[in-house]
Protein backbone atom coordinates (compact mmCIF):
# COMPACT_ATOMS: atom_id res chain seq x y z
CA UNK A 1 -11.09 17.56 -27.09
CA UNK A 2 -10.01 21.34 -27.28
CA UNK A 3 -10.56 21.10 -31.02
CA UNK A 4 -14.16 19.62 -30.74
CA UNK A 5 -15.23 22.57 -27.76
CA UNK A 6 -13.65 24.96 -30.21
CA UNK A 7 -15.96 23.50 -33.31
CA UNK A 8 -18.89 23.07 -30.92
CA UNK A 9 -19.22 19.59 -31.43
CA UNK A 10 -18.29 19.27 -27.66
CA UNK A 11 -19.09 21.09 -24.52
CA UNK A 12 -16.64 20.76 -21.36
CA UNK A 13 -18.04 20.90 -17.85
CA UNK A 14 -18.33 23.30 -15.46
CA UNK A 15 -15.69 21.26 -13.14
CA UNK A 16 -13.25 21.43 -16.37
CA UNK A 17 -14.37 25.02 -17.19
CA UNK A 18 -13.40 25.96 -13.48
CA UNK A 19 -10.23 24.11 -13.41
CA UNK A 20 -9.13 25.54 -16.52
CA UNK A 21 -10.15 29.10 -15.31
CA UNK A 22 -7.94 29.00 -12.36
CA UNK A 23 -4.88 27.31 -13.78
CA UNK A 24 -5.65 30.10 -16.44
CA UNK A 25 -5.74 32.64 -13.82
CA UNK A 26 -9.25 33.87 -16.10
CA UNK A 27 -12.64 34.56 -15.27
CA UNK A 28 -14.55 31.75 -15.95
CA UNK A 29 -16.72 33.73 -18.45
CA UNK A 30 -13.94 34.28 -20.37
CA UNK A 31 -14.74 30.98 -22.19
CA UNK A 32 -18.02 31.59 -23.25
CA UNK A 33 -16.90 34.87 -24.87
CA UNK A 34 -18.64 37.36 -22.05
CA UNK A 35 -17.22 40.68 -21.46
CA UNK A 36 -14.17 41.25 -23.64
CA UNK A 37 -10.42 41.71 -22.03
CA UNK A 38 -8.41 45.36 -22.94
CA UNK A 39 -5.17 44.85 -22.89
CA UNK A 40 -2.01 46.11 -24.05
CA UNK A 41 0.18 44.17 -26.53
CA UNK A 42 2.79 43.40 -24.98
CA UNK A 43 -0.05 42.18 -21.49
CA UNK A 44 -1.86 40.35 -23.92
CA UNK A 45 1.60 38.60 -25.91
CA UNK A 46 2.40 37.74 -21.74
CA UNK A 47 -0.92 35.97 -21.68
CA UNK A 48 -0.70 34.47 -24.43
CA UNK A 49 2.24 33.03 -23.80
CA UNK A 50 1.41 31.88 -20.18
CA UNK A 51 -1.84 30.28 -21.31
CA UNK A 52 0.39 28.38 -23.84
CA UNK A 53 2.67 26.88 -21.28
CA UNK A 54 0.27 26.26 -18.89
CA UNK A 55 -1.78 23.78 -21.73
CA UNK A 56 1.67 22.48 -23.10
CA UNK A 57 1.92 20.60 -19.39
C-alpha cells in the first residue's frame, strides 16, 4: 500500500493519515509535502530512524 500512495496510484484516508501522524509524532501536513522540516543531521538521522521502527511494527 505504502508503495502505491508513494506512486500515486493510491490515496490513504484521513483516519490512516491521522493515525500515522501521531504514531509518527508529525504534523499531519507533513504527508502531503506542506511546509518543509529544518533540521539538523544528526535530528533528522533520529527521525529517520524512529519513523523506521515505528513502520517495522
Amino acid at each position: 500500500m505504502i508503495s502505491k500512495i508513494e506512486r500515486g496510484i493510491a490515496a490513504p484516508s484521513f483516519a490512516t493519515v491521522e493515525k500515522s501522524s501521531e504514531v509518527l509524532e508529525v504534523p499531519e501536513v507533513a504527508f502531503f509535502g506542506v511546509g518543509l522540516v529544518v533540521t539538523s543531521d544528526n535530528a533528522r538521522t533520529r527521525q529517520l530512524s524512529k519513523i523506521q521502527t515505528q513502520l517495522s511494527r
